[in-house]
PDB file of N, CA and C in Angstrom:
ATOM      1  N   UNK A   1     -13.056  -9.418 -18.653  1.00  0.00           N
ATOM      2  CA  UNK A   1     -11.691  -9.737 -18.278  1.00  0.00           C
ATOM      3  C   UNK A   1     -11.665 -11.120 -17.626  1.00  0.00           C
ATOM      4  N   UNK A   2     -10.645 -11.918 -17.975  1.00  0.00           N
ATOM      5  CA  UNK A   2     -10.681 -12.935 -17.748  1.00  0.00           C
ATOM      6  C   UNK A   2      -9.369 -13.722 -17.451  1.00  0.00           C
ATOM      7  N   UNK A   3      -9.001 -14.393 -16.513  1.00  0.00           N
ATOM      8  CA  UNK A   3      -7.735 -15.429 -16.431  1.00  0.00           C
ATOM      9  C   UNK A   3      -6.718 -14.599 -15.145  1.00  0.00           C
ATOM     10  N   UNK A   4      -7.657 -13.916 -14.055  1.00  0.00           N
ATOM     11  CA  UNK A   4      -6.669 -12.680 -12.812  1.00  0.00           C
ATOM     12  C   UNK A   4      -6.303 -13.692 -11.976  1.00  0.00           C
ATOM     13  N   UNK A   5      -5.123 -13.369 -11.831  1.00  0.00           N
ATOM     14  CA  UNK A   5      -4.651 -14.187 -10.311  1.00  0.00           C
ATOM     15  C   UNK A   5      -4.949 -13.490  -9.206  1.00  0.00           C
ATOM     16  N   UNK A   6      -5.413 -13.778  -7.734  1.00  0.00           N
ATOM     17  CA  UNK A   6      -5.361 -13.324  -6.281  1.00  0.00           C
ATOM     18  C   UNK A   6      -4.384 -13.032  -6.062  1.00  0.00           C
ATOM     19  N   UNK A   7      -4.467 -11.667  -5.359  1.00  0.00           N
ATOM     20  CA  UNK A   7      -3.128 -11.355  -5.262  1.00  0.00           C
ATOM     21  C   UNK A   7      -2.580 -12.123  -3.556  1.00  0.00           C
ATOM     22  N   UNK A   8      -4.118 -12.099  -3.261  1.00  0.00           N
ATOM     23  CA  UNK A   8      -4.202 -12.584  -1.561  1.00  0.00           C
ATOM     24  C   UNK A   8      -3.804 -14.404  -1.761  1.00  0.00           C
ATOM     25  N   UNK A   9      -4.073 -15.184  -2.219  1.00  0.00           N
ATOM     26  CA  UNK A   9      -4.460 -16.275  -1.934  1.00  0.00           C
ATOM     27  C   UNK A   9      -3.126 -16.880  -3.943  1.00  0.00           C
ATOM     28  N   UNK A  10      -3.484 -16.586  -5.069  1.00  0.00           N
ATOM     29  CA  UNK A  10      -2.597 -16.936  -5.433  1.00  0.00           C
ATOM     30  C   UNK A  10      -3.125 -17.574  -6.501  1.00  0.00           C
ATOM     31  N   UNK A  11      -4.367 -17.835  -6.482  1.00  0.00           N
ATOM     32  CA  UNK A  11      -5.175 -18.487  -7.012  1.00  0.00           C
ATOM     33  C   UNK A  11      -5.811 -17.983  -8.541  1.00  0.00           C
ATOM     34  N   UNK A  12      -5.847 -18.625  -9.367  1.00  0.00           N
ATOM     35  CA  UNK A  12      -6.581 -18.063 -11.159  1.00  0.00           C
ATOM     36  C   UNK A  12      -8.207 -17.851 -10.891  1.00  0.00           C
ATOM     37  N   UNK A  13      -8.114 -17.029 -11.440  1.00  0.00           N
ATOM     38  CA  UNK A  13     -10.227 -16.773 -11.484  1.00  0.00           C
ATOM     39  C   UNK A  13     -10.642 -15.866 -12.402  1.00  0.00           C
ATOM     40  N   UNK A  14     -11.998 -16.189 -12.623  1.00  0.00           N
ATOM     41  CA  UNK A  14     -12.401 -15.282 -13.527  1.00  0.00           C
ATOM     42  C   UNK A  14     -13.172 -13.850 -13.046  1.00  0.00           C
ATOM     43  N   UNK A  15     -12.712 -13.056 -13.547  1.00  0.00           N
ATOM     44  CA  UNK A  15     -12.989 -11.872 -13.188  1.00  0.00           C
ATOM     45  C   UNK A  15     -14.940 -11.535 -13.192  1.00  0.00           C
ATOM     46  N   UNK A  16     -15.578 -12.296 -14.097  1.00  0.00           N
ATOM     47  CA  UNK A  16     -16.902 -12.595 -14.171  1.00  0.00           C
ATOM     48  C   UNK A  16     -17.631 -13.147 -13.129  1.00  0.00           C
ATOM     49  N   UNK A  17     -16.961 -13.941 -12.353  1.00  0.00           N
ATOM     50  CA  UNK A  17     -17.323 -14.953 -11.148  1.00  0.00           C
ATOM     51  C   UNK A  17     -17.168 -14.290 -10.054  1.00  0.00           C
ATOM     52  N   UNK A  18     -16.525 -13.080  -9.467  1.00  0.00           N
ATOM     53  CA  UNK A  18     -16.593 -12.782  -8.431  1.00  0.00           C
ATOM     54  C   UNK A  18     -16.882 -11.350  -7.931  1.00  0.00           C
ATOM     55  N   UNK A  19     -17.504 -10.239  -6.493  1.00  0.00           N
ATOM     56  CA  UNK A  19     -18.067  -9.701  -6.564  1.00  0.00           C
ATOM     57  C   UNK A  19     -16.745  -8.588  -5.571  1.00  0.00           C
ATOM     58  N   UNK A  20     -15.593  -9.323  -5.670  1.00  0.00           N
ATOM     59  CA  UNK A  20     -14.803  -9.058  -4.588  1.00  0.00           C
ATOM     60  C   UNK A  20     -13.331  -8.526  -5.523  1.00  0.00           C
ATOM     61  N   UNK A  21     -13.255  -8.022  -6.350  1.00  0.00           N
ATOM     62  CA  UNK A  21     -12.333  -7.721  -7.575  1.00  0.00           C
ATOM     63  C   UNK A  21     -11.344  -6.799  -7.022  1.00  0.00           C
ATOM     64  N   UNK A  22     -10.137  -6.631  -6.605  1.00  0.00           N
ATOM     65  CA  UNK A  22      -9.542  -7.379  -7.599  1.00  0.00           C
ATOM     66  C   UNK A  22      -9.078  -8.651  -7.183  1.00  0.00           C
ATOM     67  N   UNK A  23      -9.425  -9.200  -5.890  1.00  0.00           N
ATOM     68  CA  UNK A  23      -9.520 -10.392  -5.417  1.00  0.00           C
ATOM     69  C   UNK A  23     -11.121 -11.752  -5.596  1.00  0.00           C
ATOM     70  N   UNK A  24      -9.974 -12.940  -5.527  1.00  0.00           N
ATOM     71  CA  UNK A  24     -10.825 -13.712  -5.830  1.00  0.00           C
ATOM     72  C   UNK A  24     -12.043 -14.120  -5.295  1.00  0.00           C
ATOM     73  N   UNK A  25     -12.185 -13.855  -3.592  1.00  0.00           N
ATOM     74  CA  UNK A  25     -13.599 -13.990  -3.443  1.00  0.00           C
ATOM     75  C   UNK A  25     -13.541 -12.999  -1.797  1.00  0.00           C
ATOM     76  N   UNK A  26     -14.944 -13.408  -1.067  1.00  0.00           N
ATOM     77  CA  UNK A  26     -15.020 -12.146   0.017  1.00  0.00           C
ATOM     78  C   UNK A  26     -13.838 -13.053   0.981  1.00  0.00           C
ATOM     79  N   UNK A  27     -13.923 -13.914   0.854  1.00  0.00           N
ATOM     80  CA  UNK A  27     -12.872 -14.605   1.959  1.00  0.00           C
ATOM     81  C   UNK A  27     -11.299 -13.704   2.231  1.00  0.00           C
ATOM     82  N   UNK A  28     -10.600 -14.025   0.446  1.00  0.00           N
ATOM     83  CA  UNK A  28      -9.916 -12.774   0.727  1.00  0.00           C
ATOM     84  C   UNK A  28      -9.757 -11.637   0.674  1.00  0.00           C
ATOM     85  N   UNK A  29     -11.143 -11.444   0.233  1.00  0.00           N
ATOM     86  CA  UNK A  29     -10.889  -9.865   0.802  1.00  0.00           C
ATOM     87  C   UNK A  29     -11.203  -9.482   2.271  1.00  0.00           C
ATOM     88  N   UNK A  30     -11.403  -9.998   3.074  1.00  0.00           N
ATOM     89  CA  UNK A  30     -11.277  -9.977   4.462  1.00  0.00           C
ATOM     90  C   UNK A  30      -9.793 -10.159   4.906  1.00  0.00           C
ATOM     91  N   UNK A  31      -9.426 -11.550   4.646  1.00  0.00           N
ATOM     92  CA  UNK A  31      -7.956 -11.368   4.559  1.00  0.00           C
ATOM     93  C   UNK A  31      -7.049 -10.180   4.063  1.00  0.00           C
ATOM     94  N   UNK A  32      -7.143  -9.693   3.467  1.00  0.00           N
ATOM     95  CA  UNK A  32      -6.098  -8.148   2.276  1.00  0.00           C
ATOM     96  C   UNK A  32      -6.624  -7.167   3.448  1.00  0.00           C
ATOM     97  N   UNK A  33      -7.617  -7.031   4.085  1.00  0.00           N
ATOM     98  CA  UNK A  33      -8.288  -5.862   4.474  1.00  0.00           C
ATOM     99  C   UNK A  33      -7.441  -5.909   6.390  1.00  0.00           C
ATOM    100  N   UNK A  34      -7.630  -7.163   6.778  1.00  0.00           N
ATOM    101  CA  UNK A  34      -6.877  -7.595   7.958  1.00  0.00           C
ATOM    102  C   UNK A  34      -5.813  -7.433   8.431  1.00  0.00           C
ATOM    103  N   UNK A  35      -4.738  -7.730   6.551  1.00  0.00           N
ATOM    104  CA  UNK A  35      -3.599  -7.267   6.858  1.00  0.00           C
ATOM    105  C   UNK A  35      -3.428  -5.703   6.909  1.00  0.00           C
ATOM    106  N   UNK A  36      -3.976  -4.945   6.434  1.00  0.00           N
ATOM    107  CA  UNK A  36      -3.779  -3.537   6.111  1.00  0.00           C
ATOM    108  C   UNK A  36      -4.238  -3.030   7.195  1.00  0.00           C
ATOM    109  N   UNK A  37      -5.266  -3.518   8.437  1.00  0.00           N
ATOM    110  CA  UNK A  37      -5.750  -3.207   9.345  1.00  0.00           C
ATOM    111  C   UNK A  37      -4.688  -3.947  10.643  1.00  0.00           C
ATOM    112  N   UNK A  38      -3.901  -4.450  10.323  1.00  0.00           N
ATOM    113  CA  UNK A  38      -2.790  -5.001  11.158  1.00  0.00           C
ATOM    114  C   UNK A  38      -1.497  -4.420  10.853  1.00  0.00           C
ATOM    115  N   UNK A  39      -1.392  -3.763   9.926  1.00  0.00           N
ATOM    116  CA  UNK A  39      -0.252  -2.712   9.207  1.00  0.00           C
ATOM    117  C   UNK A  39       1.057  -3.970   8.671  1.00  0.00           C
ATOM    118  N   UNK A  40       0.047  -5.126   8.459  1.00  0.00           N
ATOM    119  CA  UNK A  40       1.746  -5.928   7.996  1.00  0.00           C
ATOM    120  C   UNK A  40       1.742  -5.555   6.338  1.00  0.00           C
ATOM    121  N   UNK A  41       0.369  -5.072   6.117  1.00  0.00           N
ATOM    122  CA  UNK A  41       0.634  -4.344   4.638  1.00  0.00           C
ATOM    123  C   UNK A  41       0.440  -2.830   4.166  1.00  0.00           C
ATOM    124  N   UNK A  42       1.161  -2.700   3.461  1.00  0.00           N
ATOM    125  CA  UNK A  42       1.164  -0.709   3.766  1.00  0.00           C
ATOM    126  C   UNK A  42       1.606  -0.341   2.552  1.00  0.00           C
ATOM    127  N   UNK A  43       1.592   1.000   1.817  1.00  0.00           N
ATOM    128  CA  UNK A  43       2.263   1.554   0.770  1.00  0.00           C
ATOM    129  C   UNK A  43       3.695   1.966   1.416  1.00  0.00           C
ATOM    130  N   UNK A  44       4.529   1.946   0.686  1.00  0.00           N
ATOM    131  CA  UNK A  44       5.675   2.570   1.129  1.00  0.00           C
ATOM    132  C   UNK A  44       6.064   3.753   0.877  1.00  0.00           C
ATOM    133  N   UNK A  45       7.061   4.764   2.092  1.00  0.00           N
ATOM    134  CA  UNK A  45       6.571   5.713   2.626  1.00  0.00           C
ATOM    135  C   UNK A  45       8.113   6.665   1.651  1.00  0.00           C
ATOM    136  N   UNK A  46       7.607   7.584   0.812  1.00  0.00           N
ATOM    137  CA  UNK A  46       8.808   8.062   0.396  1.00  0.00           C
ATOM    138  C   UNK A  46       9.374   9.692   0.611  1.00  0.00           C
ATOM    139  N   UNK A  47      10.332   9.488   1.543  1.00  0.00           N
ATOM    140  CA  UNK A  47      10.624  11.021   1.417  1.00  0.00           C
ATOM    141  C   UNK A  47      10.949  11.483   0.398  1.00  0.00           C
ATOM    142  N   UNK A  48      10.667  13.416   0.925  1.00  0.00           N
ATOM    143  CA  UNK A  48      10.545  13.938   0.028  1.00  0.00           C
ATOM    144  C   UNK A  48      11.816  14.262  -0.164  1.00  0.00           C
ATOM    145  N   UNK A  49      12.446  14.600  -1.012  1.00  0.00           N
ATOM    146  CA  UNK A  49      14.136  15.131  -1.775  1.00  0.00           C
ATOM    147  C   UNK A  49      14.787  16.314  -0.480  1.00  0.00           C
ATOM    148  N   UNK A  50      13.863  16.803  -0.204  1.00  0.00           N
ATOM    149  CA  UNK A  50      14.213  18.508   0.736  1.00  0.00           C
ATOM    150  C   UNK A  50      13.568  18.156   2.657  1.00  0.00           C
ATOM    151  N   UNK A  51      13.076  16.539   2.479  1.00  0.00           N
ATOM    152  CA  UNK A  51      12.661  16.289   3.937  1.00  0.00           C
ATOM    153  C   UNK A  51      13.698  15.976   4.686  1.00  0.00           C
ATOM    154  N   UNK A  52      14.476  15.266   3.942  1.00  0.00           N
ATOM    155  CA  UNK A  52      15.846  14.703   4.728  1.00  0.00           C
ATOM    156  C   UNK A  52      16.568  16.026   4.744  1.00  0.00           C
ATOM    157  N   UNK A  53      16.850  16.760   3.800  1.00  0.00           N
ATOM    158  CA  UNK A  53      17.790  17.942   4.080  1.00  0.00           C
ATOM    159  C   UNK A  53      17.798  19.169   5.230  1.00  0.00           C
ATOM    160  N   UNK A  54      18.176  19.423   6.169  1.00  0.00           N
ATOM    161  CA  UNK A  54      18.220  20.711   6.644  1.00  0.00           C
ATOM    162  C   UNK A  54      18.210  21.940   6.554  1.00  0.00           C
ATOM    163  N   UNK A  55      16.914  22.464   6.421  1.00  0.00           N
ATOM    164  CA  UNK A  55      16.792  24.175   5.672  1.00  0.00           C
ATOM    165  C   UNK A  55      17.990  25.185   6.201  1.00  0.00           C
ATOM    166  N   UNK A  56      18.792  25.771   5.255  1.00  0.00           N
ATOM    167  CA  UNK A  56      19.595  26.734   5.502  1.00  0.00           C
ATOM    168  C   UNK A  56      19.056  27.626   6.473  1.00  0.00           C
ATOM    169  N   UNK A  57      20.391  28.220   7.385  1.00  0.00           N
ATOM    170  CA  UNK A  57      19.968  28.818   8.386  1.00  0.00           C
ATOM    171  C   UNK A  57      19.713  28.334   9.951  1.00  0.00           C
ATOM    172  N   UNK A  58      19.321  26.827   9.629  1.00  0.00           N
ATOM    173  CA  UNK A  58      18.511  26.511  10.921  1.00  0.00           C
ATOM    174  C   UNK A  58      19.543  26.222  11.667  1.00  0.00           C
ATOM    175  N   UNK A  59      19.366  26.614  12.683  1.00  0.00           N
ATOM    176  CA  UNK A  59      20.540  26.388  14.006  1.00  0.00           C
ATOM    177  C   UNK A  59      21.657  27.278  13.692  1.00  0.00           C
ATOM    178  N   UNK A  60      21.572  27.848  13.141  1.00  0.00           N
ATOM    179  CA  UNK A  60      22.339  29.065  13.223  1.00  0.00           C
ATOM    180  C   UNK A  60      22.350  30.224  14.287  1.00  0.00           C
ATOM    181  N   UNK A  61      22.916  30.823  14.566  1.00  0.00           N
ATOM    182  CA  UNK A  61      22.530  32.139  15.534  1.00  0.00           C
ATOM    183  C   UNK A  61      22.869  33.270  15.106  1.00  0.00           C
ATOM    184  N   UNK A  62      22.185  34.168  14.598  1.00  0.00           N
ATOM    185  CA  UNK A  62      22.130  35.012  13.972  1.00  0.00           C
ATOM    186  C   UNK A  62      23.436  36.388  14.052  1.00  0.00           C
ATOM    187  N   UNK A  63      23.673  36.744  12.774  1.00  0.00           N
ATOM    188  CA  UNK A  63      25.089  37.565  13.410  1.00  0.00           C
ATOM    189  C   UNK A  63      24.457  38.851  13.737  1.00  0.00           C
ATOM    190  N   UNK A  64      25.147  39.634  14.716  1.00  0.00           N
ATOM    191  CA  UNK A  64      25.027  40.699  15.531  1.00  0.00           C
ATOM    192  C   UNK A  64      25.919  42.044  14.671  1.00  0.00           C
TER     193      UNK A  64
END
């Protein structure tokens, strides 16, 4: 594979040349790893369909 851009840095490289994939070298991958260890990079977080909703019943008080 050949012709990847950094996703860190921005930069073209060959996928043959480096040991740090899918980034271009260890430099940024220290960098990518820094941010994720600083939380300015993260997956984003998706609720679930029934997390936001309120289960029937709840807060109710039961009839007598």
């Amino acid at each position: 594979m050949a012709g990847l851009k950094c996703p860190t840095c921005g930069r073209s490289f060959n996928s043959e040349d480096t040991r740090a994939l899918p980034l271009c070298s260890d430099r940024c991958r220290q960098l990518d790893l820094g941010r994720w260890l600083d939380e300015k990079q993260s997956l984003p977080h998706l609720a679930a369909p029934d997390e936001d909703e309120k289960p029937q019943g709840q807060g109710e008080s039961p009839a007598d």
